[in-house]
Structures are given as C-alpha cells and as structure tokens.
N, C-alpha and C. Protein backbone atom coordinates (compact mmCIF):
# COMPACT_ATOMS: atom_id res chain seq x y z
N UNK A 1 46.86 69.71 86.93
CA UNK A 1 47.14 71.12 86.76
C UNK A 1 46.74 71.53 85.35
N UNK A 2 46.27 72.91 85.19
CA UNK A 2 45.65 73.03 83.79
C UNK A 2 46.63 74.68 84.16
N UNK A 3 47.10 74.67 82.18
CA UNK A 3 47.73 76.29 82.52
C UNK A 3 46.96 76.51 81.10
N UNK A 4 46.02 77.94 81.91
CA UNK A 4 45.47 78.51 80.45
C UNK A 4 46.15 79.62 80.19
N UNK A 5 47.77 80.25 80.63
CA UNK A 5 48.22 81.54 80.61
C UNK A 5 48.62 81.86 79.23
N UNK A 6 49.23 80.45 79.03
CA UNK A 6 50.36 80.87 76.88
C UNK A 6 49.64 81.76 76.49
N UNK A 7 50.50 83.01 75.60
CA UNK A 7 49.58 83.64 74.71
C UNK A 7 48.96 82.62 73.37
N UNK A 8 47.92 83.26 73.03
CA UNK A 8 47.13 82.77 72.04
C UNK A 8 47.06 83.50 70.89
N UNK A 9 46.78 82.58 69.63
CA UNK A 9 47.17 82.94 68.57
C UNK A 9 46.00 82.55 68.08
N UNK A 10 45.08 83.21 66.97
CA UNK A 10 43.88 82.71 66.60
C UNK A 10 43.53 81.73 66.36
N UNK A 11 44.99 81.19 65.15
CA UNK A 11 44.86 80.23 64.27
C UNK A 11 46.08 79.51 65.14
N UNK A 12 47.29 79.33 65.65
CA UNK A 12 48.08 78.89 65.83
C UNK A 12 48.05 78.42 66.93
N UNK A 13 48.11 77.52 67.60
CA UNK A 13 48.64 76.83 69.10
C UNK A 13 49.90 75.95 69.02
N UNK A 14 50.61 76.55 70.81
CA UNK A 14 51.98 75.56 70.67
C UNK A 14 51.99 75.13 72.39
N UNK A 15 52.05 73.87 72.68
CA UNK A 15 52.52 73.65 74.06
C UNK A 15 53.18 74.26 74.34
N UNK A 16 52.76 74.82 75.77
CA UNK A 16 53.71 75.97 76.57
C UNK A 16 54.66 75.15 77.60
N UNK A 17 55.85 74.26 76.99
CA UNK A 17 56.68 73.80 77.46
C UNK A 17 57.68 74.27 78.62
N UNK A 18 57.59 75.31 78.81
CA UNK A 18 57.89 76.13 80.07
C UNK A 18 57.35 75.88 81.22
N UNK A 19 56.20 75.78 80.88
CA UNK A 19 54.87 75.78 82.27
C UNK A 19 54.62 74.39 82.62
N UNK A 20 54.66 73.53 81.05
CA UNK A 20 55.11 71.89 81.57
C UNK A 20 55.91 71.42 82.99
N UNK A 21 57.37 72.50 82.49
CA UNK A 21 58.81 72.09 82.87
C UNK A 21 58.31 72.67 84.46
N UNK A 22 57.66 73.31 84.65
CA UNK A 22 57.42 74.38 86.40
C UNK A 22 56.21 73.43 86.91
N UNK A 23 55.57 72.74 85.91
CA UNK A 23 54.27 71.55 86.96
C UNK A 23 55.26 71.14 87.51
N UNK A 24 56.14 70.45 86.73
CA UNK A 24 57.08 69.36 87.65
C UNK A 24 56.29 68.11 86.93
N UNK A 25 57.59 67.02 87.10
CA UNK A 25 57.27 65.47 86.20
C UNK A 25 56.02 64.81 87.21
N UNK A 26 55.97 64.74 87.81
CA UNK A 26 55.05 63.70 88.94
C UNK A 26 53.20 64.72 89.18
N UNK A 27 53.20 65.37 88.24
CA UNK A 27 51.72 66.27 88.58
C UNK A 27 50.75 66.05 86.55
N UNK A 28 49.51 65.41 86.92
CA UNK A 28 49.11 65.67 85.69
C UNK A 28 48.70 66.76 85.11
N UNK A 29 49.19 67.04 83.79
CA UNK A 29 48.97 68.23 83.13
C UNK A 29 48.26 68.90 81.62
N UNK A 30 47.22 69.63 82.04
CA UNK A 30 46.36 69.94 81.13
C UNK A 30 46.53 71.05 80.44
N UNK A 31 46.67 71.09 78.69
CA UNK A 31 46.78 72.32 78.45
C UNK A 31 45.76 72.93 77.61
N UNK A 32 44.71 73.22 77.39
CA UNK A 32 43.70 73.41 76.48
C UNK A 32 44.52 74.64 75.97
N UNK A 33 44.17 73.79 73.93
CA UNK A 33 44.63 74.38 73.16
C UNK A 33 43.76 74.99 72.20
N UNK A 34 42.59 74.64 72.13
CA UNK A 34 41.57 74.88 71.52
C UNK A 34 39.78 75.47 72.31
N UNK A 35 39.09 76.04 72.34
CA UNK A 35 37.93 76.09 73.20
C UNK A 35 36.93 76.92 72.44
N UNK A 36 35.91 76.98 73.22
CA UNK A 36 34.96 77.98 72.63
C UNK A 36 35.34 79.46 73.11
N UNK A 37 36.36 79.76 73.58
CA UNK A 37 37.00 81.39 74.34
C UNK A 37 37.93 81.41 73.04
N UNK A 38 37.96 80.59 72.14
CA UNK A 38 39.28 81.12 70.68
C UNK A 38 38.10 81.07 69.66
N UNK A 39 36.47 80.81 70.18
CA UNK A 39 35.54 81.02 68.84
C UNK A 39 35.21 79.36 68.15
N UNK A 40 36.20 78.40 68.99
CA UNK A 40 36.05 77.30 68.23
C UNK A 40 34.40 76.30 69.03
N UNK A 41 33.42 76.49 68.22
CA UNK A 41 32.15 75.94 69.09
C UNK A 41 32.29 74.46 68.33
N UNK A 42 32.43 73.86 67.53
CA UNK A 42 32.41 72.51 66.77
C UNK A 42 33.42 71.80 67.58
N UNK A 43 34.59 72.30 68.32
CA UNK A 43 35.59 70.99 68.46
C UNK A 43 36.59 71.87 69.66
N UNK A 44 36.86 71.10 70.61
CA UNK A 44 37.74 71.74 71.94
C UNK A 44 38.81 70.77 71.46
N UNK A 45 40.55 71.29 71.78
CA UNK A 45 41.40 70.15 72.21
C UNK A 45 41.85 70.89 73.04
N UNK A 46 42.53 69.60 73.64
CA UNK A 46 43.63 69.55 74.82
C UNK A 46 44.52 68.64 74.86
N UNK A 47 46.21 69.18 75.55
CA UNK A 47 46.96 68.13 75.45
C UNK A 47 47.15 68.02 76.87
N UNK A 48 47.72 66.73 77.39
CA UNK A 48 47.26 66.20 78.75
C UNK A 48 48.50 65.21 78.88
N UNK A 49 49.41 64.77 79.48
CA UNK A 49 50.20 64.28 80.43
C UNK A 49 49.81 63.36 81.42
N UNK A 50 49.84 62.77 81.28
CA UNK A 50 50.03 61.75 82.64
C UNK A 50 50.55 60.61 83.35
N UNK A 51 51.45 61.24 84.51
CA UNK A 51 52.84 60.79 85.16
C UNK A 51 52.14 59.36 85.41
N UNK A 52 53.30 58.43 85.53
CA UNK A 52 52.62 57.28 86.10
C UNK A 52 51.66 57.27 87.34
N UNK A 53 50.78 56.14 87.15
CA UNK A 53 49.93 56.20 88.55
C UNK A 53 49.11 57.21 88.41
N UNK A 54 48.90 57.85 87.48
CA UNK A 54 47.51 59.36 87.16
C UNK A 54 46.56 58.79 85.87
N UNK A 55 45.51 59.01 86.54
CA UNK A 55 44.33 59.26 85.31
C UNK A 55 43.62 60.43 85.36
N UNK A 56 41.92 59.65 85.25
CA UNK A 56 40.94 60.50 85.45
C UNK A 56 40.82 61.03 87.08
N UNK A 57 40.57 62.17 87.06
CA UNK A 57 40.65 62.94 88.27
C UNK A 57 38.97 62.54 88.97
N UNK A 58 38.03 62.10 87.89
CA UNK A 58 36.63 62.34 88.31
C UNK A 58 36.53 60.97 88.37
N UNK A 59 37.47 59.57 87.94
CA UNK A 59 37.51 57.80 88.31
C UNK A 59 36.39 57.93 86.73
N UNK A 60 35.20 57.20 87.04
CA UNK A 60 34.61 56.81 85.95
C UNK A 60 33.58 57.90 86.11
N UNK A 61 33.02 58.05 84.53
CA UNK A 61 32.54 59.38 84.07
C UNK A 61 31.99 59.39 82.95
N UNK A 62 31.26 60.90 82.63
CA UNK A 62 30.57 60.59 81.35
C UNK A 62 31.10 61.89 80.65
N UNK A 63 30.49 62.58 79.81
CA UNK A 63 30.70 63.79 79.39
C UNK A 63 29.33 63.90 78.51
N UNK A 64 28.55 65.20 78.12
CA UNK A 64 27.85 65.72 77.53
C UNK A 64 28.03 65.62 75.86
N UNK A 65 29.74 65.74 76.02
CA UNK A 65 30.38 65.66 74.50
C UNK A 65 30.32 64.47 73.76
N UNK A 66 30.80 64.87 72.45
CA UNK A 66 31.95 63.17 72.23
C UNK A 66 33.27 63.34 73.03
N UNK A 67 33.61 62.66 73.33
CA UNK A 67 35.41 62.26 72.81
C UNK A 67 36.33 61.81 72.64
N UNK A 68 37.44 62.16 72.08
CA UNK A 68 38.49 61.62 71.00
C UNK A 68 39.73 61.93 71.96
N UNK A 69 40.58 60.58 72.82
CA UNK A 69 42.08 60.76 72.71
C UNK A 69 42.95 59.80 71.52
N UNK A 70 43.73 60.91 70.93
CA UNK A 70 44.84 60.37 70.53
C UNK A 70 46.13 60.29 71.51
N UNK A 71 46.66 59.05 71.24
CA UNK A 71 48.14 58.84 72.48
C UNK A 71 48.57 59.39 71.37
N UNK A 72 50.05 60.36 72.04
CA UNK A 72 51.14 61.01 71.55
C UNK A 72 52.45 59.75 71.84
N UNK A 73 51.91 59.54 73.15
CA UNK A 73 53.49 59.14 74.10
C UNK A 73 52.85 58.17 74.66
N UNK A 74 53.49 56.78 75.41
CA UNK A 74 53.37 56.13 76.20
C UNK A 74 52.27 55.34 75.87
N UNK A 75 52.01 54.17 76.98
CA UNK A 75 50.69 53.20 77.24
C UNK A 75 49.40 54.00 78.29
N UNK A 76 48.19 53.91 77.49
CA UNK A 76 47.43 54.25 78.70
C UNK A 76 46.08 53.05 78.84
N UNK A 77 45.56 52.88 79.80
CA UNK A 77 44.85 52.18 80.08
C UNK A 77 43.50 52.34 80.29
N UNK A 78 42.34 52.45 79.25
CA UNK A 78 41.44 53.36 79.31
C UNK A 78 40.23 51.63 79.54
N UNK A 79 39.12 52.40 79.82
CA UNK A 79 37.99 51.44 80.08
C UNK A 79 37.22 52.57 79.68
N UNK A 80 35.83 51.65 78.56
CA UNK A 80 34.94 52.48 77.96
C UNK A 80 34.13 51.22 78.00
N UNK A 81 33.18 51.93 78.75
CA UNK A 81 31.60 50.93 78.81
C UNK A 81 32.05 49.52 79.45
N UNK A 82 33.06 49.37 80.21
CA UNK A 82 33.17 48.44 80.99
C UNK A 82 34.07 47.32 79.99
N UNK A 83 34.60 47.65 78.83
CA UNK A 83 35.53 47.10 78.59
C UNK A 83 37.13 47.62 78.98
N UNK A 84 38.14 47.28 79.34
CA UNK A 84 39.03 47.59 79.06
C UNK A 84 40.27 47.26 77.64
N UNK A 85 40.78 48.56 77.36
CA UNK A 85 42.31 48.60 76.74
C UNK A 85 43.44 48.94 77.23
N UNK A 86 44.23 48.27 76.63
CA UNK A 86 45.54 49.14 76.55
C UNK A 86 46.07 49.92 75.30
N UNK A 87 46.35 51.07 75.63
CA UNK A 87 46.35 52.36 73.52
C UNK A 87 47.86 53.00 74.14
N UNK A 88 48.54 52.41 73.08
CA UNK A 88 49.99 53.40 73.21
C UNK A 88 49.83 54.35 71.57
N UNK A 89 51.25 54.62 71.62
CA UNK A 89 51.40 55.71 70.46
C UNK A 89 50.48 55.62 68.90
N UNK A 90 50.17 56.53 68.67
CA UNK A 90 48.89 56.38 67.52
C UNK A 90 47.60 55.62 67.61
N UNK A 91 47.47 54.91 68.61
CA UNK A 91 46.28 55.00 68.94
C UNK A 91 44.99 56.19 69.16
N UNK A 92 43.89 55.98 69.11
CA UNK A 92 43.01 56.41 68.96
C UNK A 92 41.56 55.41 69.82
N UNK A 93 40.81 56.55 70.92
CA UNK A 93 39.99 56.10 71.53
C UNK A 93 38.91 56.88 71.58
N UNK A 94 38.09 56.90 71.25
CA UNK A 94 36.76 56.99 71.41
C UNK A 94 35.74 56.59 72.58
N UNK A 95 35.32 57.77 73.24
CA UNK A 95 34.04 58.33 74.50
C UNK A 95 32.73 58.85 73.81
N UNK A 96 32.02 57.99 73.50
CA UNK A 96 30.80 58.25 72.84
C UNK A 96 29.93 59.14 74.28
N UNK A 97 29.18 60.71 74.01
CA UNK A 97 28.52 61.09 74.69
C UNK A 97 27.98 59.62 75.48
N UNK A 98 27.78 60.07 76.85
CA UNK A 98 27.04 59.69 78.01
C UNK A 98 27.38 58.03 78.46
N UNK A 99 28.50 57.85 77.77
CA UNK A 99 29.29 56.46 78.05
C UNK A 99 30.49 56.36 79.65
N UNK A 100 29.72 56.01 80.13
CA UNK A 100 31.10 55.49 81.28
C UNK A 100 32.56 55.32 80.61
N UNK A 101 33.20 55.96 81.63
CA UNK A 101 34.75 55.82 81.27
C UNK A 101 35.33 56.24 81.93
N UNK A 102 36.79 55.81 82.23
CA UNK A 102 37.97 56.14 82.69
C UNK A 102 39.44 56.02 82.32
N UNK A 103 40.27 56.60 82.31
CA UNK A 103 41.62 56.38 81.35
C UNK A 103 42.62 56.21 82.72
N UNK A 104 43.82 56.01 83.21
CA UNK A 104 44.84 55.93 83.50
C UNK A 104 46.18 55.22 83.23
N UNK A 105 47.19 55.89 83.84
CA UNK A 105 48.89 55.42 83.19
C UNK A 105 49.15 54.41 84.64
N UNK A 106 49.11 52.91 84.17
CA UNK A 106 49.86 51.60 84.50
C UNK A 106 51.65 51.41 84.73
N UNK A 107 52.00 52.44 83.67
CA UNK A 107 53.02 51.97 83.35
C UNK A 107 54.36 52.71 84.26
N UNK A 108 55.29 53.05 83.07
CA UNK A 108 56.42 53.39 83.93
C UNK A 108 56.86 54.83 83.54
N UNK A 109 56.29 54.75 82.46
CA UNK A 109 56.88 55.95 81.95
C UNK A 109 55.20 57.41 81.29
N UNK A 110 55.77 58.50 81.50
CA UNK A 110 54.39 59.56 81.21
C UNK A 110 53.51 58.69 80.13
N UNK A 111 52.45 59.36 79.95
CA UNK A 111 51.95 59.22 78.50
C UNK A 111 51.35 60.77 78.41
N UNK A 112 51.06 60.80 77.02
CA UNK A 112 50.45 62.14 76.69
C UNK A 112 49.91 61.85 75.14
N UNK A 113 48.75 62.74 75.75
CA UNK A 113 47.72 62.42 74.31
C UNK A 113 46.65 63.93 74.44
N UNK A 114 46.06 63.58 73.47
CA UNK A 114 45.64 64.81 72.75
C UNK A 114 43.62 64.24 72.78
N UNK A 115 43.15 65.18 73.86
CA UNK A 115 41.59 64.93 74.04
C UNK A 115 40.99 65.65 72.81
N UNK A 116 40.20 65.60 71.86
CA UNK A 116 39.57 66.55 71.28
C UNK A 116 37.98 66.37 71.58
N UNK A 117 37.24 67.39 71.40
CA UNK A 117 35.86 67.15 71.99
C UNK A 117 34.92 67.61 71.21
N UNK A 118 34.09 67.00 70.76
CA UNK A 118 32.81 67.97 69.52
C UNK A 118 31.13 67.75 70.31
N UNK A 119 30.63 68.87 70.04
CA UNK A 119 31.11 69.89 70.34
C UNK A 119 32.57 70.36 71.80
N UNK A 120 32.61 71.49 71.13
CA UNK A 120 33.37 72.09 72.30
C UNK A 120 32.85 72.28 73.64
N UNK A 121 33.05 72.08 74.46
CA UNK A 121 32.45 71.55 75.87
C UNK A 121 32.20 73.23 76.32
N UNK A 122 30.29 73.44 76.48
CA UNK A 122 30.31 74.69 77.24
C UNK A 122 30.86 74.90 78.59
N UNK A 123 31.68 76.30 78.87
CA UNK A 123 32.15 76.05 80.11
C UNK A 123 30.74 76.46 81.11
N UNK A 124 30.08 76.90 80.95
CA UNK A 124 29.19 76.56 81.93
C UNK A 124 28.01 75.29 82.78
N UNK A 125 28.17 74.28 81.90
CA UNK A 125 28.12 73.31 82.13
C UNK A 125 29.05 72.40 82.47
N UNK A 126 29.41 71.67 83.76
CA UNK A 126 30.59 70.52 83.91
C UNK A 126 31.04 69.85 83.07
N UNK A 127 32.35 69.85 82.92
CA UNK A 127 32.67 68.32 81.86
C UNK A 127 32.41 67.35 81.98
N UNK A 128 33.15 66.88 83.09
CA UNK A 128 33.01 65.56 83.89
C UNK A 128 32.13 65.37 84.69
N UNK A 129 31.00 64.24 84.39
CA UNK A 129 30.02 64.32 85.27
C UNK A 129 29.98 62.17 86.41
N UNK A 130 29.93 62.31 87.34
CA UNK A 130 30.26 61.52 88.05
C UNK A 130 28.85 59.83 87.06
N UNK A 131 29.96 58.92 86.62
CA UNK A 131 29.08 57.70 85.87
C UNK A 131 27.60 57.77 86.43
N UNK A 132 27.39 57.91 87.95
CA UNK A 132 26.12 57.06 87.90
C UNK A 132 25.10 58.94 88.22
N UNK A 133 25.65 59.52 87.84
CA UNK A 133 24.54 60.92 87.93
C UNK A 133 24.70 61.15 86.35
N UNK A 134 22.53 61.52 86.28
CA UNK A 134 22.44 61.98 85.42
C UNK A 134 22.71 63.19 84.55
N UNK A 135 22.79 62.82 83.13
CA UNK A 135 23.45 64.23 82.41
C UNK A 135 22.40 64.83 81.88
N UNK A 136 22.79 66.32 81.94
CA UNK A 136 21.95 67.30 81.90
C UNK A 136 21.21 67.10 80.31
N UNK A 137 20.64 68.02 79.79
CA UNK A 137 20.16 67.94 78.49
C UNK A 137 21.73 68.01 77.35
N UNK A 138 21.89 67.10 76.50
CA UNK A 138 22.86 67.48 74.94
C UNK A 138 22.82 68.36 74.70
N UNK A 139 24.06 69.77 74.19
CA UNK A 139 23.90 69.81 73.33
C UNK A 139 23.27 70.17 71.67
C-alpha cells in the first residue's frame, strides 16, 4: 500500500502515522516522502514497512536508479547480485543501478527502513523492472 495523501511541506516531511494505523499491521507500507512532484530531481525517499513474510512486490529486480535502504526497525533479508544478507537496525544497503535484487522480512517482527534513490526515479518510467528484462536507457 503506498499513501501519497499527507499534506506536504516543501522542506519538511513527517510519517503520516494515521494512514499507517488504517493499512493495518499485516499489509506492506509505502510512504514516499521525498520525489521529483516536491522539485527534488537528485534524490527520492521513502519509508516502507514490512510485516513479516513481505518483501519485494516485483521478487528480484533492477532499477534505473541507485539505491540506498537504511533499516530503521527490525531484520531484513536482502540479496544483491546473488549474494545474500541479513541488515537489522543501522544498517545500510546498497542497489547499484541495474543490479539484481530482492529484500524481504524472515523474521517475526515488522521491519522498516528508509529507500533513498539518486536520481529521483522518473515517474514515467517503471521503477521496478523484472531481473531478467532489459533496462531502458540511464538516466
């Protein structure tokens, strides 16, 4: 579930913990806090949730972008280029453009972490593009 409703503030963003609390605990949840619709073209974030038993919605994948999760909360279980980890709190993972990958929660309890993306992902181009199809031109 992605809620783009919160009001927006140029400079300011705050999880819209309301709209969290109405997904409901058992649904993953996306909140883009940052994009190229607030002017930001160098860097997108998003904060993201995910109940046990949830990952990537697209399995393994690439992106056009870089990107960057930081874990907030919890263990997640990410595979990049066919290695796997395990990244709990303060961790930091890295999706180098056009790298296979997939993230999901193993465990027992949510995790939540913070995607950031440089550039900011045009929305007219897909994010997620399926590992073994090719990606369009960078960028």
């Amino acid at each position: 579930m992605t809620d783009d409703s919160a009001p927006r503030s140029p400079y300011v963003r705050q999880v819209d913990f309301a709209a969290l609390a109405a997904a409901g605990p058992d649904v993953r949840y996306v909140q883009r806090l940052l994009d190229r619709a607030d002017g930001a073209d160098a860097v997108g974030v998003g904060w993201i949730r995910t109940p046990p038993g949830g990952g990537s919605p697209e399995g393994l994948h690439t992106h056009v972008v870089e990107q960057v999760f930081y874990v907030l909360a919890g263990t997640m279980t990410v595979e990049v280029a066919g290695q796997r980890s395990e990244v709990g709190p303060g961790g930091l993972v890295r999706f180098p453009r056009g790298v296979p990958h997939r993230n999901w929660n193993a465990g027992r309890t949510e995790t939540i972490h913070l995607s950031i993306t440089g550039p900011a992902p045009d929305p007219a181009t897909p994010f997620a593009l399926p590992a073994e199809e090719p990606h369009p031109a960078s960028p």
